[in-house]
C-alpha atoms as a PDB file:
ATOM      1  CA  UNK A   1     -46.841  -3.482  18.897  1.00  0.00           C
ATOM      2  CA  UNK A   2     -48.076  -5.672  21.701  1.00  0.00           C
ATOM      3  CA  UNK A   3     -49.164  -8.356  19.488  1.00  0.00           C
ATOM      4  CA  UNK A   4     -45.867  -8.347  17.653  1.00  0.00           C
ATOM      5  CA  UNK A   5     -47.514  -7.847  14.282  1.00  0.00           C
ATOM      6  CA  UNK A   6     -45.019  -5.302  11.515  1.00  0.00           C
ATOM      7  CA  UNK A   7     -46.465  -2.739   9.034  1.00  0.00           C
ATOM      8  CA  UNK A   8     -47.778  -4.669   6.418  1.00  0.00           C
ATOM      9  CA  UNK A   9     -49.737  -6.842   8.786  1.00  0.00           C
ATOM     10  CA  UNK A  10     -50.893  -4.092  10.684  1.00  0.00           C
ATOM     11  CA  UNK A  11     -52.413  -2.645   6.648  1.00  0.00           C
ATOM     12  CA  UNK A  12     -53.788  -6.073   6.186  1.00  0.00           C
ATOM     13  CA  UNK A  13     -55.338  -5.845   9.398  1.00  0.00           C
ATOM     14  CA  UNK A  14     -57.048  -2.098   8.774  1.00  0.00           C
ATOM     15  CA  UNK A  15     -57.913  -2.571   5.110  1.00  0.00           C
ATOM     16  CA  UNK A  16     -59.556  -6.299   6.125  1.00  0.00           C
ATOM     17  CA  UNK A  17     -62.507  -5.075   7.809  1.00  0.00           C
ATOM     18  CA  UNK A  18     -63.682  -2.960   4.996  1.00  0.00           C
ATOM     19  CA  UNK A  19     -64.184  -6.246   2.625  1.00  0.00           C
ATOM     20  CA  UNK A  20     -67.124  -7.756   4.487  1.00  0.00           C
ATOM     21  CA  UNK A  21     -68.294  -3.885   5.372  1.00  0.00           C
ATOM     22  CA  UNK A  22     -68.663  -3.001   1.396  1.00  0.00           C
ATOM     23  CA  UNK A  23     -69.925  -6.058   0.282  1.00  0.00           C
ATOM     24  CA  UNK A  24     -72.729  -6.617   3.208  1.00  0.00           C
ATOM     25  CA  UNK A  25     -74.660  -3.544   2.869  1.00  0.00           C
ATOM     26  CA  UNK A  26     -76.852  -3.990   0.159  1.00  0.00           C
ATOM     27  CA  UNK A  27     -77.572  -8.064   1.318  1.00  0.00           C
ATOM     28  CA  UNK A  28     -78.034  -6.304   4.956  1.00  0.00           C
ATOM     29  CA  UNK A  29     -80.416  -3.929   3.682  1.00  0.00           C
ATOM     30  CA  UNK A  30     -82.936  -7.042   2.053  1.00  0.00           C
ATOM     31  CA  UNK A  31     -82.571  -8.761   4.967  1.00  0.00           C
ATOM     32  CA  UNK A  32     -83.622  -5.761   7.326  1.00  0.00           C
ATOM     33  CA  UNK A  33     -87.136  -5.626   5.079  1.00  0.00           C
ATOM     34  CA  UNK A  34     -87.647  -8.930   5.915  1.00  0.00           C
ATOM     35  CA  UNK A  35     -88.187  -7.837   9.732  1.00  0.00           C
ATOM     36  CA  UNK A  36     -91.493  -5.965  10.557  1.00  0.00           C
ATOM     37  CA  UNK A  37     -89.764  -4.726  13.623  1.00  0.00           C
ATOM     38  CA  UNK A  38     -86.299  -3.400  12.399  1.00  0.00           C
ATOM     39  CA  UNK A  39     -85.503  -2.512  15.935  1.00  0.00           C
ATOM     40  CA  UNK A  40     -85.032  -6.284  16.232  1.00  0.00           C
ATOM     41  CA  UNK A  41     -82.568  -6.902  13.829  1.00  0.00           C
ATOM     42  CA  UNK A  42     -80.478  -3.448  14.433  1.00  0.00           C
ATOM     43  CA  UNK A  43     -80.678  -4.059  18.145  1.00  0.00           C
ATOM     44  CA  UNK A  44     -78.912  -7.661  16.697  1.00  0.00           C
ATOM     45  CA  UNK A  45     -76.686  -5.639  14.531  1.00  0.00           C
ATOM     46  CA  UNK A  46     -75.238  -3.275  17.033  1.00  0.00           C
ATOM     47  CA  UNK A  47     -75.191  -5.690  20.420  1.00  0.00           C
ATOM     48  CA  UNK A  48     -73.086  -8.239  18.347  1.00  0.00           C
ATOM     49  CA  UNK A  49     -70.710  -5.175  16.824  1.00  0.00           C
ATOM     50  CA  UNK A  50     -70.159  -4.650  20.616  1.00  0.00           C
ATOM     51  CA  UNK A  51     -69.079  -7.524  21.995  1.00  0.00           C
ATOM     52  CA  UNK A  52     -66.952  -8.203  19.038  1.00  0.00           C
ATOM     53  CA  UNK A  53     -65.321  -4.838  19.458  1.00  0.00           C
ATOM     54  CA  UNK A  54     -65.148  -5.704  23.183  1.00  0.00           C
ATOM     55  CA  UNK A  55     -63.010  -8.698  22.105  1.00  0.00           C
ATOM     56  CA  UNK A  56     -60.807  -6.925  20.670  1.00  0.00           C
ATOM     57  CA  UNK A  57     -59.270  -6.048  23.802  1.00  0.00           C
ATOM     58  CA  UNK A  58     -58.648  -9.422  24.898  1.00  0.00           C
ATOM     59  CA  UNK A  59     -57.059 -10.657  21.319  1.00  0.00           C
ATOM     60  CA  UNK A  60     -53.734 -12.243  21.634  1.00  0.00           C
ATOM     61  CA  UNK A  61     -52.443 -12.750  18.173  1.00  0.00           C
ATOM     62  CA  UNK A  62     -52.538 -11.712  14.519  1.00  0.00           C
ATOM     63  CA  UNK A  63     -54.893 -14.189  13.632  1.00  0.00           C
ATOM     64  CA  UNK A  64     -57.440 -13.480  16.285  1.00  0.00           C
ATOM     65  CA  UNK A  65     -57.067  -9.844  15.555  1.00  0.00           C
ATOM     66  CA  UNK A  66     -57.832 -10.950  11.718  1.00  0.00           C
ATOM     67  CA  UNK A  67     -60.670 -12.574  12.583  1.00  0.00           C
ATOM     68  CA  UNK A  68     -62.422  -9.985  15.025  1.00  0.00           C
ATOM     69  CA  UNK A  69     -61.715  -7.234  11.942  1.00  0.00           C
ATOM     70  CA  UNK A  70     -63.830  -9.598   9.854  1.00  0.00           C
ATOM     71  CA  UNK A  71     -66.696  -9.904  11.704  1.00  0.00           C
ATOM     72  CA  UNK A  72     -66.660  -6.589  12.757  1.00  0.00           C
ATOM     73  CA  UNK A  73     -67.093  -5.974   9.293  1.00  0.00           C
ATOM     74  CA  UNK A  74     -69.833  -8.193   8.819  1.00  0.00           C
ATOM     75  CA  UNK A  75     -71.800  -6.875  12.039  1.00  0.00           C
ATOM     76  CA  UNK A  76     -71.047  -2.963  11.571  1.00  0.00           C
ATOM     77  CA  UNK A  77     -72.258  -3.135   7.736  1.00  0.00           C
ATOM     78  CA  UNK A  78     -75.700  -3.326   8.314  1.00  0.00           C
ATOM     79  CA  UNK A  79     -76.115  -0.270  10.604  1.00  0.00           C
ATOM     80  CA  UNK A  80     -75.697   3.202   8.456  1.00  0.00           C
ATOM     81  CA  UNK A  81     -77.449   2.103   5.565  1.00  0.00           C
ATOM     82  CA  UNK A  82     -80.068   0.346   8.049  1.00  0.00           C
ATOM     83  CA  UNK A  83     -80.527   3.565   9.671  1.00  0.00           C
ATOM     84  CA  UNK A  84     -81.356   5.588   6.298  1.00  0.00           C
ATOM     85  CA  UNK A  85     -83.866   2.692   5.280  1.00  0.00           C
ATOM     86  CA  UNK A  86     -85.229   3.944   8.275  1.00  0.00           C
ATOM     87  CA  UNK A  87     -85.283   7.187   8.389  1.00  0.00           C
ATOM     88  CA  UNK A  88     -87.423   6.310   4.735  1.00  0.00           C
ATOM     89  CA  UNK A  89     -90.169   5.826   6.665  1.00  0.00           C
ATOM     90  CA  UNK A  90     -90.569   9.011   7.968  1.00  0.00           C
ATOM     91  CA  UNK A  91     -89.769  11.788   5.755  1.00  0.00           C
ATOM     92  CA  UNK A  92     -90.619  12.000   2.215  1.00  0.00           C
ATOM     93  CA  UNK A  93     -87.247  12.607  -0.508  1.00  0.00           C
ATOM     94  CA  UNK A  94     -87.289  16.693  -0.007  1.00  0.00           C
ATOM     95  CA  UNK A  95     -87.066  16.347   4.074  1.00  0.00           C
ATOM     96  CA  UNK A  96     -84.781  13.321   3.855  1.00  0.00           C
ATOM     97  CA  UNK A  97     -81.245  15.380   2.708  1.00  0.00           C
ATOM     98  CA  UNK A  98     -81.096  17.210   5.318  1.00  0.00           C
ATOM     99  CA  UNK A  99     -81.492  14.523   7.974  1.00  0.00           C
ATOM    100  CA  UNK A 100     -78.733  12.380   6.803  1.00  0.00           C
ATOM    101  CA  UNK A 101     -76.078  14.945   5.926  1.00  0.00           C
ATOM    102  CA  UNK A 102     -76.644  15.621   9.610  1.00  0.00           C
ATOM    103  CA  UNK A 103     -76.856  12.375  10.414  1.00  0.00           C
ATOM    104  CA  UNK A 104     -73.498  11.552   8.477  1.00  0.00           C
ATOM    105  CA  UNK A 105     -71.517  14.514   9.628  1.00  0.00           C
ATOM    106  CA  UNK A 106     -72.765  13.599  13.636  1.00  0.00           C
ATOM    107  CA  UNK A 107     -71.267  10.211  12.866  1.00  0.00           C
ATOM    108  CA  UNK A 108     -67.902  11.391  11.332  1.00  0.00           C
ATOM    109  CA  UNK A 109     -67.700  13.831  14.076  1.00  0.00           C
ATOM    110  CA  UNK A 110     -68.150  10.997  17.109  1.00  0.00           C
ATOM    111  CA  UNK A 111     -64.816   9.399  15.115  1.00  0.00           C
ATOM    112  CA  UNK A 112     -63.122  12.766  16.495  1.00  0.00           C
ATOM    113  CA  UNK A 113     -64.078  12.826  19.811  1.00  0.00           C
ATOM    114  CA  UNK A 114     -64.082   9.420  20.456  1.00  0.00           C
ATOM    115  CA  UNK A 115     -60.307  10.078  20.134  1.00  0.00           C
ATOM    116  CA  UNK A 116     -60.058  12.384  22.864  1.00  0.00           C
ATOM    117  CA  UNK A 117     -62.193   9.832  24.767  1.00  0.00           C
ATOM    118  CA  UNK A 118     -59.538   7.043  23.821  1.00  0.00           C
ATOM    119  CA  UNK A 119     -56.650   9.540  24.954  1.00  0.00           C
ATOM    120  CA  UNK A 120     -58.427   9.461  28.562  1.00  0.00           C
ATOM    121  CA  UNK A 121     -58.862   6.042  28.619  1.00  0.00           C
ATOM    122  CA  UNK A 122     -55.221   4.858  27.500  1.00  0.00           C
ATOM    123  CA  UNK A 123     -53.999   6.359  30.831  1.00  0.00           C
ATOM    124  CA  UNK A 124     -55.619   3.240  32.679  1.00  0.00           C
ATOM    125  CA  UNK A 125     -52.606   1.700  31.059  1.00  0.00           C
ATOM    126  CA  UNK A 126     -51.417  -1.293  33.614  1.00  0.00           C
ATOM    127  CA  UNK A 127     -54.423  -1.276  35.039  1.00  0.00           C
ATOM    128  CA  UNK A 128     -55.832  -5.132  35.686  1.00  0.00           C
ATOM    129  CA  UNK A 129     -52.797  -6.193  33.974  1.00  0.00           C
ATOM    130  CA  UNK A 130     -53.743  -4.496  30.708  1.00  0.00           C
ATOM    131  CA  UNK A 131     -52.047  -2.541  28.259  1.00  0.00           C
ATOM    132  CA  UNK A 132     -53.948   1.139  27.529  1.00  0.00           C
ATOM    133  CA  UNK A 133     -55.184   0.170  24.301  1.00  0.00           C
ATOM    134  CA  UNK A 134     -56.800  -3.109  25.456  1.00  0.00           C
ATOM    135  CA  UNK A 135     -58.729  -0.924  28.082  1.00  0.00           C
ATOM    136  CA  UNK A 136     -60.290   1.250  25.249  1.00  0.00           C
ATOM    137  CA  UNK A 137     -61.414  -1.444  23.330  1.00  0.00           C
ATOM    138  CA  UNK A 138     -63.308  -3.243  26.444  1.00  0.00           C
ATOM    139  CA  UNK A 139     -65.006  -0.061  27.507  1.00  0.00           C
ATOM    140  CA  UNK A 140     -66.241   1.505  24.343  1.00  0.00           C
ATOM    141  CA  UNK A 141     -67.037  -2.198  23.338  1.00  0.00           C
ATOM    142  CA  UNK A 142     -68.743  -2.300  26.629  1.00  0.00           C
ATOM    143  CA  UNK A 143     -70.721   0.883  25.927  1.00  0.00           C
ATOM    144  CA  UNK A 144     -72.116  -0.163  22.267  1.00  0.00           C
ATOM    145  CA  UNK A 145     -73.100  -3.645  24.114  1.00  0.00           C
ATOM    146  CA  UNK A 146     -75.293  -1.560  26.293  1.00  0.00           C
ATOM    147  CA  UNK A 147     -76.689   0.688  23.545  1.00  0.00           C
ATOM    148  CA  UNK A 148     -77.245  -1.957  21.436  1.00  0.00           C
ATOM    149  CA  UNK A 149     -79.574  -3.810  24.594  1.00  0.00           C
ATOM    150  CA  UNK A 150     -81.145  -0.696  24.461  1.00  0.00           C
ATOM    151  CA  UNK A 151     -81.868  -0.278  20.783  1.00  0.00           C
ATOM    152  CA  UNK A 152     -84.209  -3.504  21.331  1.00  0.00           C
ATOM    153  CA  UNK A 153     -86.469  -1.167  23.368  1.00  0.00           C
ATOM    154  CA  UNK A 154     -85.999   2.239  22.007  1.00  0.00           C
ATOM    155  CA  UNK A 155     -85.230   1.892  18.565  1.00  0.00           C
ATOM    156  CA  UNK A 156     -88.760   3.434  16.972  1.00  0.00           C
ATOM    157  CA  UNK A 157     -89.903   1.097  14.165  1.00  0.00           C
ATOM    158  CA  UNK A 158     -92.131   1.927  11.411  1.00  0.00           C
ATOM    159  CA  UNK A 159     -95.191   4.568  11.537  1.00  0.00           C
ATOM    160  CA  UNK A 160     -97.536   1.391  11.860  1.00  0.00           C
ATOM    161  CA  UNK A 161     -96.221   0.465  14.658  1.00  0.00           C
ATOM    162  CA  UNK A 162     -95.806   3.731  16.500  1.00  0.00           C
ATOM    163  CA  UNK A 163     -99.687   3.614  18.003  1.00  0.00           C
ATOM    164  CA  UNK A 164     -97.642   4.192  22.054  1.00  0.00           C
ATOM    165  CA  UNK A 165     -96.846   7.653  20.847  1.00  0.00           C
ATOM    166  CA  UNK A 166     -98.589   8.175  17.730  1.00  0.00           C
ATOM    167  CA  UNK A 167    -101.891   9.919  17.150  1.00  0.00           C
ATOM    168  CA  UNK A 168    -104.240   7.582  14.300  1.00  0.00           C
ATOM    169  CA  UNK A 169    -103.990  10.188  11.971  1.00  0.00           C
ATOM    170  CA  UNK A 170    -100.713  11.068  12.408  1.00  0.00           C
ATOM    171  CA  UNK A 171    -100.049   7.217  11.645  1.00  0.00           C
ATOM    172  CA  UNK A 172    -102.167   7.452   8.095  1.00  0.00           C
ATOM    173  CA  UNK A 173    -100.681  10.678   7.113  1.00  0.00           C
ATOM    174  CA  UNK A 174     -97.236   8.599   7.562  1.00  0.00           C
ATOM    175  CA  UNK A 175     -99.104   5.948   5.676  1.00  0.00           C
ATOM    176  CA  UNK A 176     -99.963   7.882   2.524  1.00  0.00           C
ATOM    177  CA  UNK A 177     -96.872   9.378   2.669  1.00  0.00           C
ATOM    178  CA  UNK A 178     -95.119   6.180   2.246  1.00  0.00           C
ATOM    179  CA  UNK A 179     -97.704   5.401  -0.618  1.00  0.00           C
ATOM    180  CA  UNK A 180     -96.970   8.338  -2.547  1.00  0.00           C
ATOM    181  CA  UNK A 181     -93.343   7.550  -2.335  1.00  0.00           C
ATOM    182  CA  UNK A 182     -93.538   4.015  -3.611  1.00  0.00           C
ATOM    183  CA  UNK A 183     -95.673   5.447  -6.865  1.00  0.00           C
ATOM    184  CA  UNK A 184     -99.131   4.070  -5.387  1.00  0.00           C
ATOM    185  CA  UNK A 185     -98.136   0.840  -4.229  1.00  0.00           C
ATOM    186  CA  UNK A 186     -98.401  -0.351  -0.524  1.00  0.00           C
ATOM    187  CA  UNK A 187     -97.334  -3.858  -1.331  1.00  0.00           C
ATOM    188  CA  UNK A 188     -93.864  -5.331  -0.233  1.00  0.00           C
ATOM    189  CA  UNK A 189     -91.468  -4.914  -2.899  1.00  0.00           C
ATOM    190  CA  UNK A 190     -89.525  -8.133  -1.717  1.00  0.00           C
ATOM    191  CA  UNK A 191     -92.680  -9.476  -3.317  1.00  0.00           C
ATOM    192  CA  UNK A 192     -92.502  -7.610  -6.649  1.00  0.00           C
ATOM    193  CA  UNK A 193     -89.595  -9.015  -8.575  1.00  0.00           C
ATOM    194  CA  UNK A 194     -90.391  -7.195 -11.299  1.00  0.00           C
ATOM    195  CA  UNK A 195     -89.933  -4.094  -9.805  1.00  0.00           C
ATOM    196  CA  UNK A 196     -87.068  -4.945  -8.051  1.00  0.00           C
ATOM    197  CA  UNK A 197     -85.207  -5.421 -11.049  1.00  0.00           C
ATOM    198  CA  UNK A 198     -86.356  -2.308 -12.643  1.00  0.00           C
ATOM    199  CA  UNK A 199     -86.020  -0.178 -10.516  1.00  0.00           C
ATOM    200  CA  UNK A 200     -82.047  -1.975  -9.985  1.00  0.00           C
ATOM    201  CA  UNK A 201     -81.589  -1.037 -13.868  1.00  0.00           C
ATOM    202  CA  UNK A 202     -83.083   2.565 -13.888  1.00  0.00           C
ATOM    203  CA  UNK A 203     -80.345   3.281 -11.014  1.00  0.00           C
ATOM    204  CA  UNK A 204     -77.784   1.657 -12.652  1.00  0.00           C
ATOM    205  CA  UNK A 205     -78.343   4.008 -15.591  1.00  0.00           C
ATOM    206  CA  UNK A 206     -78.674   7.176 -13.515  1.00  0.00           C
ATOM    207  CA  UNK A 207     -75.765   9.379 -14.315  1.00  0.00           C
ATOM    208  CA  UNK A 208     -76.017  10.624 -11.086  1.00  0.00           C
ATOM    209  CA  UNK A 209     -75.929   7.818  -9.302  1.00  0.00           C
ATOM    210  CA  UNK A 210     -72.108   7.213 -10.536  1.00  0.00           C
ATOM    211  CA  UNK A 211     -71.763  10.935  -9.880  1.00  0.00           C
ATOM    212  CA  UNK A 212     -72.800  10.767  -6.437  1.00  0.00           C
ATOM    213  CA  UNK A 213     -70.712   7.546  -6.175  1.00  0.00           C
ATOM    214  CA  UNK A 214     -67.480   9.228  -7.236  1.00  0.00           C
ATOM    215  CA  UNK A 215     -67.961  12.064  -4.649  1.00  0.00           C
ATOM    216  CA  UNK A 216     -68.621   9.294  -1.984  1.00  0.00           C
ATOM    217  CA  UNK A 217     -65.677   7.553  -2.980  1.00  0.00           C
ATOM    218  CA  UNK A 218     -63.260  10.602  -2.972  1.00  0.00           C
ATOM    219  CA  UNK A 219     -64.961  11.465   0.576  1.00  0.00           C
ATOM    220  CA  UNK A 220     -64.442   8.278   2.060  1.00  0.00           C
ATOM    221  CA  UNK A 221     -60.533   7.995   0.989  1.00  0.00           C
ATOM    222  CA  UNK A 222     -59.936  10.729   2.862  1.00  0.00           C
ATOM    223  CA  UNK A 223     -62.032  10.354   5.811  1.00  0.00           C
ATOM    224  CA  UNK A 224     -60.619   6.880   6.541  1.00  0.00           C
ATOM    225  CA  UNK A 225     -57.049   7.816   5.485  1.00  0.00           C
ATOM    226  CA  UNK A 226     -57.224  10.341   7.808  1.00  0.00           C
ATOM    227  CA  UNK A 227     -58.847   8.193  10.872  1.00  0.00           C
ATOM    228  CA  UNK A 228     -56.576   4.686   9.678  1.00  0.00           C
ATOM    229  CA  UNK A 229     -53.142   6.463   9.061  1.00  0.00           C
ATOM    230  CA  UNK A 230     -52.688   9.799  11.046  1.00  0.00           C
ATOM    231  CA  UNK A 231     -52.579   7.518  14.420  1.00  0.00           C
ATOM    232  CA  UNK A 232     -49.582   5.786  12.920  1.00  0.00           C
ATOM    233  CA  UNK A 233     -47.487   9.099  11.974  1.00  0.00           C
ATOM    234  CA  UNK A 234     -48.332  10.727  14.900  1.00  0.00           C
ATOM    235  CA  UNK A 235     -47.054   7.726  16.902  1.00  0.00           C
ATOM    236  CA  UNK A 236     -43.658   8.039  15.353  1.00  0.00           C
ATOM    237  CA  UNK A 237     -43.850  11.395  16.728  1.00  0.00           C
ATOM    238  CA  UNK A 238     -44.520  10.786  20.070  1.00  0.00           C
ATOM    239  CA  UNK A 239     -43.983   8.162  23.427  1.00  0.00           C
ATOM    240  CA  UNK A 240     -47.204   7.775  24.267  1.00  0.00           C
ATOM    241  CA  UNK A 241     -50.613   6.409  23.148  1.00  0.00           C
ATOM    242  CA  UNK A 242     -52.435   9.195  24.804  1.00  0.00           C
ATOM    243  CA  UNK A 243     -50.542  12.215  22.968  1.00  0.00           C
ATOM    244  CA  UNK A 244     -50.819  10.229  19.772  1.00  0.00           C
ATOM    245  CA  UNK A 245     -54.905  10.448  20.258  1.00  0.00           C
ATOM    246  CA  UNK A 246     -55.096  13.841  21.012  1.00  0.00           C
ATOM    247  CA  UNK A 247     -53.067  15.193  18.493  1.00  0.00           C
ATOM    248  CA  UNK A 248     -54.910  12.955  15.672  1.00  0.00           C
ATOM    249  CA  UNK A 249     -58.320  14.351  17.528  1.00  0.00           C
ATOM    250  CA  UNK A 250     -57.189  17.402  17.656  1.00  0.00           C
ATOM    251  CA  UNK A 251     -56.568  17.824  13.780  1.00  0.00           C
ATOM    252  CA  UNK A 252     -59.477  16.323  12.154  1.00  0.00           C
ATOM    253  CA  UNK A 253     -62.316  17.541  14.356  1.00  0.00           C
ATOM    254  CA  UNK A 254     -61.648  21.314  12.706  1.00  0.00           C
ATOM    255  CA  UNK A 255     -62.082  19.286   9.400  1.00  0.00           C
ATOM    256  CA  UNK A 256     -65.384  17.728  10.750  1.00  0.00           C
ATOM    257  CA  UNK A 257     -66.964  21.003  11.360  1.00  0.00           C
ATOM    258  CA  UNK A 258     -66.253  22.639   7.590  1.00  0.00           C
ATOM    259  CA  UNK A 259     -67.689  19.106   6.561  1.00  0.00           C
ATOM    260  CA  UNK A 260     -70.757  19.453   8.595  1.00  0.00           C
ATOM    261  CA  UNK A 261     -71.219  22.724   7.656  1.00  0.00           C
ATOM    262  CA  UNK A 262     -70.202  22.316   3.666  1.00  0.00           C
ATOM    263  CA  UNK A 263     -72.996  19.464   3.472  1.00  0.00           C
ATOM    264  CA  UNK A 264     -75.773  21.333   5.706  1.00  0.00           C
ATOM    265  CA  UNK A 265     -75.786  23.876   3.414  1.00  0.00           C
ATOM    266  CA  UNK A 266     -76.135  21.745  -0.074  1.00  0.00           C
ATOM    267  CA  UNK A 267     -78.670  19.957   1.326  1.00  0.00           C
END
């Protein structure tokens, strides 16, 4: 590689940035309730993710690159379980399946075309004096710095807060909704130790929960085995970054679609 790292760094570097990313959520998530506009902190979240990602195109060593995996980690861990916290707010248990299973398979299936998007971009290789995969990482690093800006502004926040497009009693349905949910209690639970803790053990002791967490785990092993590794056998394969892309685009976005479709239909 350009950086003149071998395999095993190049492993170190991939498996690094899921340390901070699995150990962050859950701390990301308390601090998020702390915000009563979570468009704030997820604007935050997703501007800083971009301009580390952006620096990833200007990194010129293995210990830079180890350090911009890290806190991409750090910065990108907050966002998908941010954003079903979120969607909380809005739809009551029944209605919420649905929305993320389609929100999770829309995500996995941006990973696929964002490789045919990479396979266009690699052909500015030389361009400016940089190599192809350089140029990927400053534009779609560029992009998320954009959307993230714009997250500050668009982002909706809770039903309290949505009196610009929200009719009063649309706003106290949303209300009661929320009430009913939380088993009659409008009060911040980051003021309720109590129930924080109880409702941490009656989760820990859900049989499902471990269930669910096996499936998730099985899921995720091949989704980013798939994503982390097929780039690197493909590349043995071929001379060039952008036939590498589109062949690894090429063969997971089929198995994006049965995934959409498998998970539509459960929920």
């Amino acid at each position: 590689m350009d950086l003149g790292i071998n395999g095993i760094q190049w492993n170190i570097v991939l498996s690094l940035f899921f340390v901070p990313y699995i150990l962050l959520e859950v701390p990301s998530n308390i601090l998020l309730k702390r915000f009563t506009r979570p468009s704030l902190y997820m604007g935050i979240l997703v501007t800083t993710w971009g301009v580390v990602m952006t620096m990833h195109g200007v990194v010129t060593n293995y210990a830079g690159l180890l350090s911009l995996r890290i806190l991409l980690g750090v910065f990108e861990a907050g966002f998908f379980p941010g954003a079903v916290y979120l969607c909380t707010f809005w739809y009551m248990p029944r209605d919420l399946a649905a929305r993320i299973s389609w929100f999770y398979c829309f995500s996995a299936l941006s990973g696929a075309f964002s490789g045919m998007a990479a396979a266009g971009i690699a052909q500015m290789d030389g361009v400016g004096g940089y190599q192809g995969w350089r140029w990927i990482f400053l534009i779609e690093g560029m992009v998320t710095v954009i959307l993230g800006i714009a997250t500050f502004f668009i982002l909706v926040d809770t039903p309290a807060l949505g009196y610009k497009w929200l009719q009063p009693h649309e706003i106290r349905f949303l209300e009661v909704q929320r009430f009913i949910k939380q088993g009659g209690r409008f009060q911040d639970e980051s003021k309720e130790q109590n129930f924080i803790w109880r409702d941490l053990k009656a989760s820990l002791l859900d049989w499902k929960l471990w269930l669910l967490t096996w499936v998730q785990f099985a899921q995720s092993a091949m989704a980013y085995g798939k994503s982390t590794l097929l780039p690197l056998v493909y590349g043995h394969q071929t001379n060039t970054h952008g036939r590498t892309l589109m062949l690894w685009a090429s063969t997971i976005t089929p198995n994006y679609h049965e995934s959409r479709l498998t998970i539509s239909i459960v929920s």
